[in-house]
N, C-alpha and C. Protein backbone atom coordinates (compact mmCIF):
# COMPACT_ATOMS: atom_id res chain seq x y z
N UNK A 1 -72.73 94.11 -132.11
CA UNK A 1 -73.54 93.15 -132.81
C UNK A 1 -74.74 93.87 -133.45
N UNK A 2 -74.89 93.23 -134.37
CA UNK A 2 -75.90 93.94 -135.56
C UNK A 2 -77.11 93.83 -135.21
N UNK A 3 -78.11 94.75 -134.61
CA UNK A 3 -79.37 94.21 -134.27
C UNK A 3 -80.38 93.37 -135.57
N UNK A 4 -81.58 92.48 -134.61
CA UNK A 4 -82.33 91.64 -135.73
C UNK A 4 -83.55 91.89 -135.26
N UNK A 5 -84.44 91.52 -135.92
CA UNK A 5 -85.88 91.74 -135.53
C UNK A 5 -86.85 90.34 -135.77
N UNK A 6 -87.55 89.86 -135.27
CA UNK A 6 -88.08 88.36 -135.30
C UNK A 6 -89.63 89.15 -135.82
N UNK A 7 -89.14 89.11 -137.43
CA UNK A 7 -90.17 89.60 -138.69
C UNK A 7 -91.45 88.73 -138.27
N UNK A 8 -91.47 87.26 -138.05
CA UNK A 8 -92.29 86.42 -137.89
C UNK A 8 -93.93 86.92 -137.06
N UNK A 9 -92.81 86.74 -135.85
CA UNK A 9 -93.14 87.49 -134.37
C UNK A 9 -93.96 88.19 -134.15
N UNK A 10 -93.28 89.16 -134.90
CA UNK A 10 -93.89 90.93 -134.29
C UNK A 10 -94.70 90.98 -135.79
N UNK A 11 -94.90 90.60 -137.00
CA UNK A 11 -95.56 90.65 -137.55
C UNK A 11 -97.34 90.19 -137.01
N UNK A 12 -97.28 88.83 -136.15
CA UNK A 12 -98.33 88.30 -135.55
C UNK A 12 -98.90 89.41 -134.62
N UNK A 13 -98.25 90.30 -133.85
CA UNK A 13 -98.76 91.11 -133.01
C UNK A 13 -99.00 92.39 -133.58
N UNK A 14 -98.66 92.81 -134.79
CA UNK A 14 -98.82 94.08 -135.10
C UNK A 14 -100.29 93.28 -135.95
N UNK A 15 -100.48 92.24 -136.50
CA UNK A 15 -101.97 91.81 -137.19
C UNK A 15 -102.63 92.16 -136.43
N UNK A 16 -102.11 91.61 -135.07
CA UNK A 16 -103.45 91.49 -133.67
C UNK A 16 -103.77 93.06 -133.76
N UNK A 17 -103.09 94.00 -134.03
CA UNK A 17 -103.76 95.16 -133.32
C UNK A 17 -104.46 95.77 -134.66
N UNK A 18 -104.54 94.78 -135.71
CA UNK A 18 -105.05 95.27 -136.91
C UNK A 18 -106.48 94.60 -137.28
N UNK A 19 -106.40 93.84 -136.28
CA UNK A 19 -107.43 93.14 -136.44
C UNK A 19 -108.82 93.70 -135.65
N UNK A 20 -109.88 93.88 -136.47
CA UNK A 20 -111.21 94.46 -135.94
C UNK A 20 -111.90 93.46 -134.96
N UNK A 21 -111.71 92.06 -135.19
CA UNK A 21 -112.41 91.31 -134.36
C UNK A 21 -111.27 90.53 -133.08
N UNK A 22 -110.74 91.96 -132.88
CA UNK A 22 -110.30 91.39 -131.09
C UNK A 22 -110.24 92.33 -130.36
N UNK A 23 -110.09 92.07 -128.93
CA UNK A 23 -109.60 93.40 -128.12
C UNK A 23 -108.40 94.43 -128.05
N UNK A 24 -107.58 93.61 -128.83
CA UNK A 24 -105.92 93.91 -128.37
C UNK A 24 -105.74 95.40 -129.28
N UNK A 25 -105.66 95.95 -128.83
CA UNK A 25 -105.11 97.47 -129.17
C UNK A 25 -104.43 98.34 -129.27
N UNK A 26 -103.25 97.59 -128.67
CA UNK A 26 -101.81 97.70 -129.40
C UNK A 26 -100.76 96.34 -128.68
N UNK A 27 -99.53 96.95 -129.17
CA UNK A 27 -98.38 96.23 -129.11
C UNK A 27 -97.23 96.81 -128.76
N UNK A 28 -96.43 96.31 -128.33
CA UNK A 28 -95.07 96.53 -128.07
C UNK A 28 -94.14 95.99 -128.60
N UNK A 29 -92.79 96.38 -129.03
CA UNK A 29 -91.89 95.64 -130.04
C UNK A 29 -90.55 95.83 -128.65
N UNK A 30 -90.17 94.91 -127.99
CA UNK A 30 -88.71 95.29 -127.27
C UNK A 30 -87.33 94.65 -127.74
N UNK A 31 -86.68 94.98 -127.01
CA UNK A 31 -85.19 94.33 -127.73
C UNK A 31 -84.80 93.00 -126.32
N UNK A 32 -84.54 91.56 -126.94
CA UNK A 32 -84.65 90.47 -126.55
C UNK A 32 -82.62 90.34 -126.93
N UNK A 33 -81.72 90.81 -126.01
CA UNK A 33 -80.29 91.10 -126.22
C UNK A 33 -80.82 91.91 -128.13
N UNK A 34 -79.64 91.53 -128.79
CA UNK A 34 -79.69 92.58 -129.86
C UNK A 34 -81.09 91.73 -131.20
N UNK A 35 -81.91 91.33 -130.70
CA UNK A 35 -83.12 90.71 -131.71
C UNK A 35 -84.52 91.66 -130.89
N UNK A 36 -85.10 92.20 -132.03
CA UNK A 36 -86.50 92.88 -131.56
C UNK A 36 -87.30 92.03 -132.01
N UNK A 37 -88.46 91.91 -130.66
CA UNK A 37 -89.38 90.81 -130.60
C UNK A 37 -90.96 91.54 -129.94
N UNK A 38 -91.79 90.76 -130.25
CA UNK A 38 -93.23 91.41 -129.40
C UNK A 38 -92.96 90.92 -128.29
N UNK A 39 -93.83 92.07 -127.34
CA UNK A 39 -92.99 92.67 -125.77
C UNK A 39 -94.65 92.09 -125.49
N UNK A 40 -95.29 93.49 -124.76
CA UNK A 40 -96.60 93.54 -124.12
C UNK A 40 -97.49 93.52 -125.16
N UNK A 41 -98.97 93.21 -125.08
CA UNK A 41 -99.88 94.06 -125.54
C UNK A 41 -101.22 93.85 -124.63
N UNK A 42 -102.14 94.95 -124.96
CA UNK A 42 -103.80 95.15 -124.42
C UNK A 42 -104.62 95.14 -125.15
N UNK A 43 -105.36 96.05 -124.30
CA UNK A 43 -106.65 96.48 -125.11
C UNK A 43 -106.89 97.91 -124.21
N UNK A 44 -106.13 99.15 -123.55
CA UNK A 44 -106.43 99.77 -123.06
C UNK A 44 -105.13 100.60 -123.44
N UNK A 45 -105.03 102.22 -123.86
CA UNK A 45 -103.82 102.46 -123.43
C UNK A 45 -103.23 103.00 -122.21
N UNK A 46 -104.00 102.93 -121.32
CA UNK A 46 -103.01 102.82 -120.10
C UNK A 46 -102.45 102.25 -119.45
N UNK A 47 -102.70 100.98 -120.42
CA UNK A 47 -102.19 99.30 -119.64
C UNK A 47 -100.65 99.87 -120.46
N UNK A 48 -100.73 100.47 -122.12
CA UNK A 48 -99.46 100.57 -122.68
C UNK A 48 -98.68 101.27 -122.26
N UNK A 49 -99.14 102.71 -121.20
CA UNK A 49 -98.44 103.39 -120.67
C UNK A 49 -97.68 102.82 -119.19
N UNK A 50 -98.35 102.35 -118.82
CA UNK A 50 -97.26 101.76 -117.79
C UNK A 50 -95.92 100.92 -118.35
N UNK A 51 -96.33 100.32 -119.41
CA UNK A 51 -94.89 99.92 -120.08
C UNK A 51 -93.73 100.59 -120.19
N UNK A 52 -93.72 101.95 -120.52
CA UNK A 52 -92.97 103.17 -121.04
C UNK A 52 -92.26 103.18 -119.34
N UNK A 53 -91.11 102.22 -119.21
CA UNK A 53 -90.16 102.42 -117.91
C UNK A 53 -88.94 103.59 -118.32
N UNK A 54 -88.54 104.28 -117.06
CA UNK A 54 -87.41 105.08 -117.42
C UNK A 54 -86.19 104.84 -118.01
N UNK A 55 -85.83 103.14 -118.00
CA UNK A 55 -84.60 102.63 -117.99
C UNK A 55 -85.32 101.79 -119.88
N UNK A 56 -86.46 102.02 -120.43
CA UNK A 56 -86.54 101.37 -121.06
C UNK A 56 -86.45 102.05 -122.81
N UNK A 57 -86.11 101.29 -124.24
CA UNK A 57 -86.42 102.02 -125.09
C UNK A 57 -87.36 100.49 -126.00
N UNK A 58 -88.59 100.94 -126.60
CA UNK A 58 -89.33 100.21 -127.18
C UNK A 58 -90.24 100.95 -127.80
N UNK A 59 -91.04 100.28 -129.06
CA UNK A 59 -91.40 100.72 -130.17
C UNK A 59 -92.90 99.95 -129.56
N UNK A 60 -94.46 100.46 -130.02
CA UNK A 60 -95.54 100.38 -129.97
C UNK A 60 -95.74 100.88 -131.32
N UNK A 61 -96.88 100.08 -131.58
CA UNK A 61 -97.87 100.20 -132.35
C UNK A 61 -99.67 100.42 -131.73
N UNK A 62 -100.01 101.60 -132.15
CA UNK A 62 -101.34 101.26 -130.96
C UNK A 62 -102.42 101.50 -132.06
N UNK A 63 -104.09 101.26 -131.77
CA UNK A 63 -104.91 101.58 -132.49
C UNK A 63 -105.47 102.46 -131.35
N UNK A 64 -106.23 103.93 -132.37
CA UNK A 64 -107.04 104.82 -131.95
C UNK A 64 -108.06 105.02 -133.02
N UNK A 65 -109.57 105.15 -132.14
CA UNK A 65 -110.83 105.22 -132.52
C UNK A 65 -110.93 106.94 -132.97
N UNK A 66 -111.03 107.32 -134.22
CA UNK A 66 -110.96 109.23 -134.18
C UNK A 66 -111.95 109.33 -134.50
N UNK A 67 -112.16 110.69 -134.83
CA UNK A 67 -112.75 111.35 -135.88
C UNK A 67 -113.64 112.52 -135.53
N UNK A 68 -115.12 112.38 -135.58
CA UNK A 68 -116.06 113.48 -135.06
C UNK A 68 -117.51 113.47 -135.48
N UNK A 69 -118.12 114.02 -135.22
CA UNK A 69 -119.79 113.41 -135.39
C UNK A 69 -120.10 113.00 -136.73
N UNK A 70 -119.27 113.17 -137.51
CA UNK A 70 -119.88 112.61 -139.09
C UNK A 70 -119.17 111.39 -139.08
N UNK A 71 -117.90 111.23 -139.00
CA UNK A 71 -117.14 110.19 -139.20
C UNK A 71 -116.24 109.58 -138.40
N UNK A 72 -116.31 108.16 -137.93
CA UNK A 72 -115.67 107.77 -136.90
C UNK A 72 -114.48 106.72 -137.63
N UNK A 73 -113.27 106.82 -137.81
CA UNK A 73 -111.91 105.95 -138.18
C UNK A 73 -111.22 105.32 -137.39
N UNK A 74 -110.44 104.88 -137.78
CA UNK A 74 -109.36 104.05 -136.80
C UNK A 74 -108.39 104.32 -137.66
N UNK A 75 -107.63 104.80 -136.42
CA UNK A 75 -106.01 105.38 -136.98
C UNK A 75 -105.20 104.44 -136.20
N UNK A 76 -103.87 104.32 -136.64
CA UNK A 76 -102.97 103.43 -135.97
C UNK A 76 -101.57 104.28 -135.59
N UNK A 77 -100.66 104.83 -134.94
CA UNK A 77 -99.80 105.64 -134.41
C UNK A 77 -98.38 104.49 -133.95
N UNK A 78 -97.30 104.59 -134.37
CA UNK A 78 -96.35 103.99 -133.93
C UNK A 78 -95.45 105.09 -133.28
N UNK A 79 -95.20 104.62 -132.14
CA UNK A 79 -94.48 105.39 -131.20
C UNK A 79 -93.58 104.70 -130.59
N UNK A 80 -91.93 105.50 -130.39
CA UNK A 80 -90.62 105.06 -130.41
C UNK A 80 -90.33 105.86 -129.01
N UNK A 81 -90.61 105.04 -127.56
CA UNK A 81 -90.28 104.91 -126.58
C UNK A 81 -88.65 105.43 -125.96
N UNK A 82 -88.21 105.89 -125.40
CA UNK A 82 -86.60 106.00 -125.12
C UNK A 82 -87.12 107.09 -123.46
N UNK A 83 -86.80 106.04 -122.71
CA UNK A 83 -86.86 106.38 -121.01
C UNK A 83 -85.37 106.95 -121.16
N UNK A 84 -85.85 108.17 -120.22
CA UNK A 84 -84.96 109.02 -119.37
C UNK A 84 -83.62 108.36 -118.77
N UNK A 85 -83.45 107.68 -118.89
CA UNK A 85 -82.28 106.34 -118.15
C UNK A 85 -81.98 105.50 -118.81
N UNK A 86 -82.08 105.88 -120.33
CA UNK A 86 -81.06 105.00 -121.21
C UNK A 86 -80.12 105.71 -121.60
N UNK A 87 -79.16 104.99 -122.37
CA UNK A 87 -77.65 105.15 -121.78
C UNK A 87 -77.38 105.58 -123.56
N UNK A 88 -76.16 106.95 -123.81
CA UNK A 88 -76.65 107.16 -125.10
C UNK A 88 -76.56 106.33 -126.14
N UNK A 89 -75.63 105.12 -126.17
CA UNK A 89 -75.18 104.57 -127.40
C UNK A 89 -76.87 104.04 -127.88
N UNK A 90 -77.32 103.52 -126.89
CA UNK A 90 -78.56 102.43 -127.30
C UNK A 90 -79.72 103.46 -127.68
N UNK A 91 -79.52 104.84 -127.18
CA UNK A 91 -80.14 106.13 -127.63
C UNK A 91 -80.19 106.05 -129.46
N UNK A 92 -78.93 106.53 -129.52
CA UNK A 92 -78.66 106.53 -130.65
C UNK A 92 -79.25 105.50 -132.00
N UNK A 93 -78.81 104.02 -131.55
CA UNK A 93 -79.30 102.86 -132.62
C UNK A 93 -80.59 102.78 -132.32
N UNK A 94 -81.37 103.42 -131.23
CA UNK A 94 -82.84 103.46 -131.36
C UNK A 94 -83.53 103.54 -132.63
N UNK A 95 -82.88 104.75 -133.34
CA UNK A 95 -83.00 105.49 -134.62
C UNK A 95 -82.97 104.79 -135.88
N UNK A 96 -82.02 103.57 -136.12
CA UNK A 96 -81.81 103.11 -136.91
C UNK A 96 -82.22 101.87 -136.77
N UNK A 97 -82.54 101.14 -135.50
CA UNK A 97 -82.99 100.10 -135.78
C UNK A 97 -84.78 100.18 -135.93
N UNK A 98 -85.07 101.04 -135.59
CA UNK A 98 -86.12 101.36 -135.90
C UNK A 98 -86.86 101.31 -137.66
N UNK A 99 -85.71 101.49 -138.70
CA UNK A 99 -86.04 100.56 -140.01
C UNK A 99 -86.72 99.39 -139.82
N UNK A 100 -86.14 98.64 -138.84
CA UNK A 100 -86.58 96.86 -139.27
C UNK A 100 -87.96 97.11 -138.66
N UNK A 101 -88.41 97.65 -137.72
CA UNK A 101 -89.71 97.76 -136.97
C UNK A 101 -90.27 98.24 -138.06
N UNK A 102 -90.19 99.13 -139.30
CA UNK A 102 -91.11 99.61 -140.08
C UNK A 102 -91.17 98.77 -141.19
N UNK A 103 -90.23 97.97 -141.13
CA UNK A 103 -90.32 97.08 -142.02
C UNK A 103 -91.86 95.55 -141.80
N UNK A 104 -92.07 95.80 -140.64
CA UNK A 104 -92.97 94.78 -140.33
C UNK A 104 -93.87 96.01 -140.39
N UNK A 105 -93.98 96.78 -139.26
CA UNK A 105 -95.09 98.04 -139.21
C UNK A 105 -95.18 99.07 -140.20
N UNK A 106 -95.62 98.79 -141.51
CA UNK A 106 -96.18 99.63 -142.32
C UNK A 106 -97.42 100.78 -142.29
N UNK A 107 -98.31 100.47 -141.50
CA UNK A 107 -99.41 101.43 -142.17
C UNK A 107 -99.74 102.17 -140.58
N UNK A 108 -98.92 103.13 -140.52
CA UNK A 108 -99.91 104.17 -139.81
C UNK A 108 -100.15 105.25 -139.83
N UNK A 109 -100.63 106.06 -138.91
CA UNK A 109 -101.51 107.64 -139.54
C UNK A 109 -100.13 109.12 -138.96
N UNK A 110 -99.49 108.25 -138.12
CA UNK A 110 -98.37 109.27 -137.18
C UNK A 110 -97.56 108.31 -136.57
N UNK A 111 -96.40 109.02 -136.51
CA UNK A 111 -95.05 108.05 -136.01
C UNK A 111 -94.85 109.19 -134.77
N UNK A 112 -94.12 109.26 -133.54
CA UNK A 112 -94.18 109.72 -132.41
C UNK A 112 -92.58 109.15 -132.34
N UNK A 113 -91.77 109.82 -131.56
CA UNK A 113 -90.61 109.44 -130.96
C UNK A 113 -90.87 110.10 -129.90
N UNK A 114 -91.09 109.78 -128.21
CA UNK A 114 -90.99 110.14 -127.34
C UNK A 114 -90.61 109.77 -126.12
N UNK A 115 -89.85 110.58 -125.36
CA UNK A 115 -88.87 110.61 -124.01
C UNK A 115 -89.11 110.90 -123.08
N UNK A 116 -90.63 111.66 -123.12
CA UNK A 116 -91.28 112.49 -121.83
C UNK A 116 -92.85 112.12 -121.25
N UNK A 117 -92.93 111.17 -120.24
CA UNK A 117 -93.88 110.37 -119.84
C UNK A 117 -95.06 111.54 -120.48
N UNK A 118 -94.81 112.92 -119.88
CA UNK A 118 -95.95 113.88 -119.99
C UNK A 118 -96.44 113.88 -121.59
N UNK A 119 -95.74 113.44 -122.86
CA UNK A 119 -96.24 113.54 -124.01
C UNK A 119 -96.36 112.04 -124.31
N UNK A 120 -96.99 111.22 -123.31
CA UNK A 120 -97.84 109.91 -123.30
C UNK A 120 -99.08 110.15 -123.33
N UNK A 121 -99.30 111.38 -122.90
CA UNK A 121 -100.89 111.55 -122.71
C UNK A 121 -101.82 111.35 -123.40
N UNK A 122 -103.18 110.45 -123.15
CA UNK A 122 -103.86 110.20 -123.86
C UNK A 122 -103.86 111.23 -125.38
N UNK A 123 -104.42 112.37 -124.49
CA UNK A 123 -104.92 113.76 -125.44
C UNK A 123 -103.93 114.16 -126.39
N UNK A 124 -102.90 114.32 -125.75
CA UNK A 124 -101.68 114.46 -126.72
C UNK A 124 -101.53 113.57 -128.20
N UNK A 125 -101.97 112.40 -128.01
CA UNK A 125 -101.28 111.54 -129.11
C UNK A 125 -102.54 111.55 -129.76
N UNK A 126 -103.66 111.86 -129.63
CA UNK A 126 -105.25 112.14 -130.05
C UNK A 126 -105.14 113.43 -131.14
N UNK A 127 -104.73 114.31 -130.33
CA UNK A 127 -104.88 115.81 -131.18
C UNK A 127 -103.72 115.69 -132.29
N UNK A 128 -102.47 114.75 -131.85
CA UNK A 128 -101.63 114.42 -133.02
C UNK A 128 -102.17 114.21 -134.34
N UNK A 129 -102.91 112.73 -134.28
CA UNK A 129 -103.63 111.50 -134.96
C UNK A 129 -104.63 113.12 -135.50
N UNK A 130 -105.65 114.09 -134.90
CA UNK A 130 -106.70 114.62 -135.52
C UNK A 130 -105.86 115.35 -136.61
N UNK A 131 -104.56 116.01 -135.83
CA UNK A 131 -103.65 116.90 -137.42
C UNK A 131 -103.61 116.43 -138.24
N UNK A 132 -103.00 114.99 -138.28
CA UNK A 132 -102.38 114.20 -139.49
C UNK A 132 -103.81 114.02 -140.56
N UNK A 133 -105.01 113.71 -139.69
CA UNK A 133 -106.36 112.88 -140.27
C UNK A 133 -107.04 113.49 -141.38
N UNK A 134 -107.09 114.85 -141.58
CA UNK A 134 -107.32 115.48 -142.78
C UNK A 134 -108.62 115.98 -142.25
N UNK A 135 -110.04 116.07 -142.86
CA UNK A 135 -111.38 116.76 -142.70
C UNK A 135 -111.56 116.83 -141.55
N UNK A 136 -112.13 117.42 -141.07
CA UNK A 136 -112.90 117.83 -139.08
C UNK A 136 -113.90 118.20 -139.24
N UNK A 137 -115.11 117.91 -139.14
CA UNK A 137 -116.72 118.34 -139.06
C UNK A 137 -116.92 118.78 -138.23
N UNK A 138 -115.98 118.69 -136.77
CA UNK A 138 -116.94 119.10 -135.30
C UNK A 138 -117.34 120.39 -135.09
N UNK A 139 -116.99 121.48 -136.43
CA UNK A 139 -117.50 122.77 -136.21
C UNK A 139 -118.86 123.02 -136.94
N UNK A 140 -118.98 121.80 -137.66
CA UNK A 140 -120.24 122.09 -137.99
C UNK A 140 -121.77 121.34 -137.26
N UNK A 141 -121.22 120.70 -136.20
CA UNK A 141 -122.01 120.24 -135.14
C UNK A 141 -122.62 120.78 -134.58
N UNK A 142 -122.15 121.96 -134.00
CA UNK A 142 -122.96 123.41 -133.34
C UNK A 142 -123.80 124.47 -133.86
């Protein structure tokens, strides 16, 4: 069966994390049998990291505060979840159903596909977001 995505839905929760006047700071997109729908969301990402189960594959959208003493941004990072204990076929259409998720989730600074709790790490997905971000002042701070 052809996966679907509830555009409606997950459009409302990817606003929320776009939105400056709330807490919520990211989102989760999971698969509801073969329809992707909004899963979890916070306002912390370690509330999002406990989501990331071994048996699980799901798509986030998160917001991060960057930058460096001159300039402070908000970058947004979508990251494509796939626990250690999924099974390969659903491995596989991860990949492709992952279109319809970008089809609602347009604008962010880095896309992430990851399998290894250890490249959840805060810092990790930080120093990502600083590559992609373009200028860095913090050497001229000192």
């Amino acid at each position: 069966m052809a996966t679907k995505i509830d555009k409606e839905a997950c459009r409302e929760g990817y606003n929320l994390v776009r939105d400056d006047n709330n807490e919520i700071s990211w989102v989760t997109f999971i698969y509801n049998g073969s329809t992707i729908v909004p899963g979890d969301q916070g306002s912390t990402y370690e509330e999002f990291v406990t989501t990331c189960k071994d048996d699980l594959r799901q798509y986030a959208y998160i917001r991060f505060t960057t930058g460096d003493a001159m300039s402070k941004r908000t970058k947004f990072v979508l990251i494509t979840w796939i626990g250690e204990n999924v099974g390969g076929l659903q491995r596989a259409k991860t990949g492709t159903d992952k279109t319809l998720v970008k089809d609602v989730v347009q604008n962010f600074a880095k896309e992430l596909v990851i399998t290894d709790h250890k490249e959840l790490e805060e810092d990790y997905i930080r120093n990502e977001l600083k590559k992609a971000g373009g200028a860095n002042y913090d050497a001229q701070a000192e």
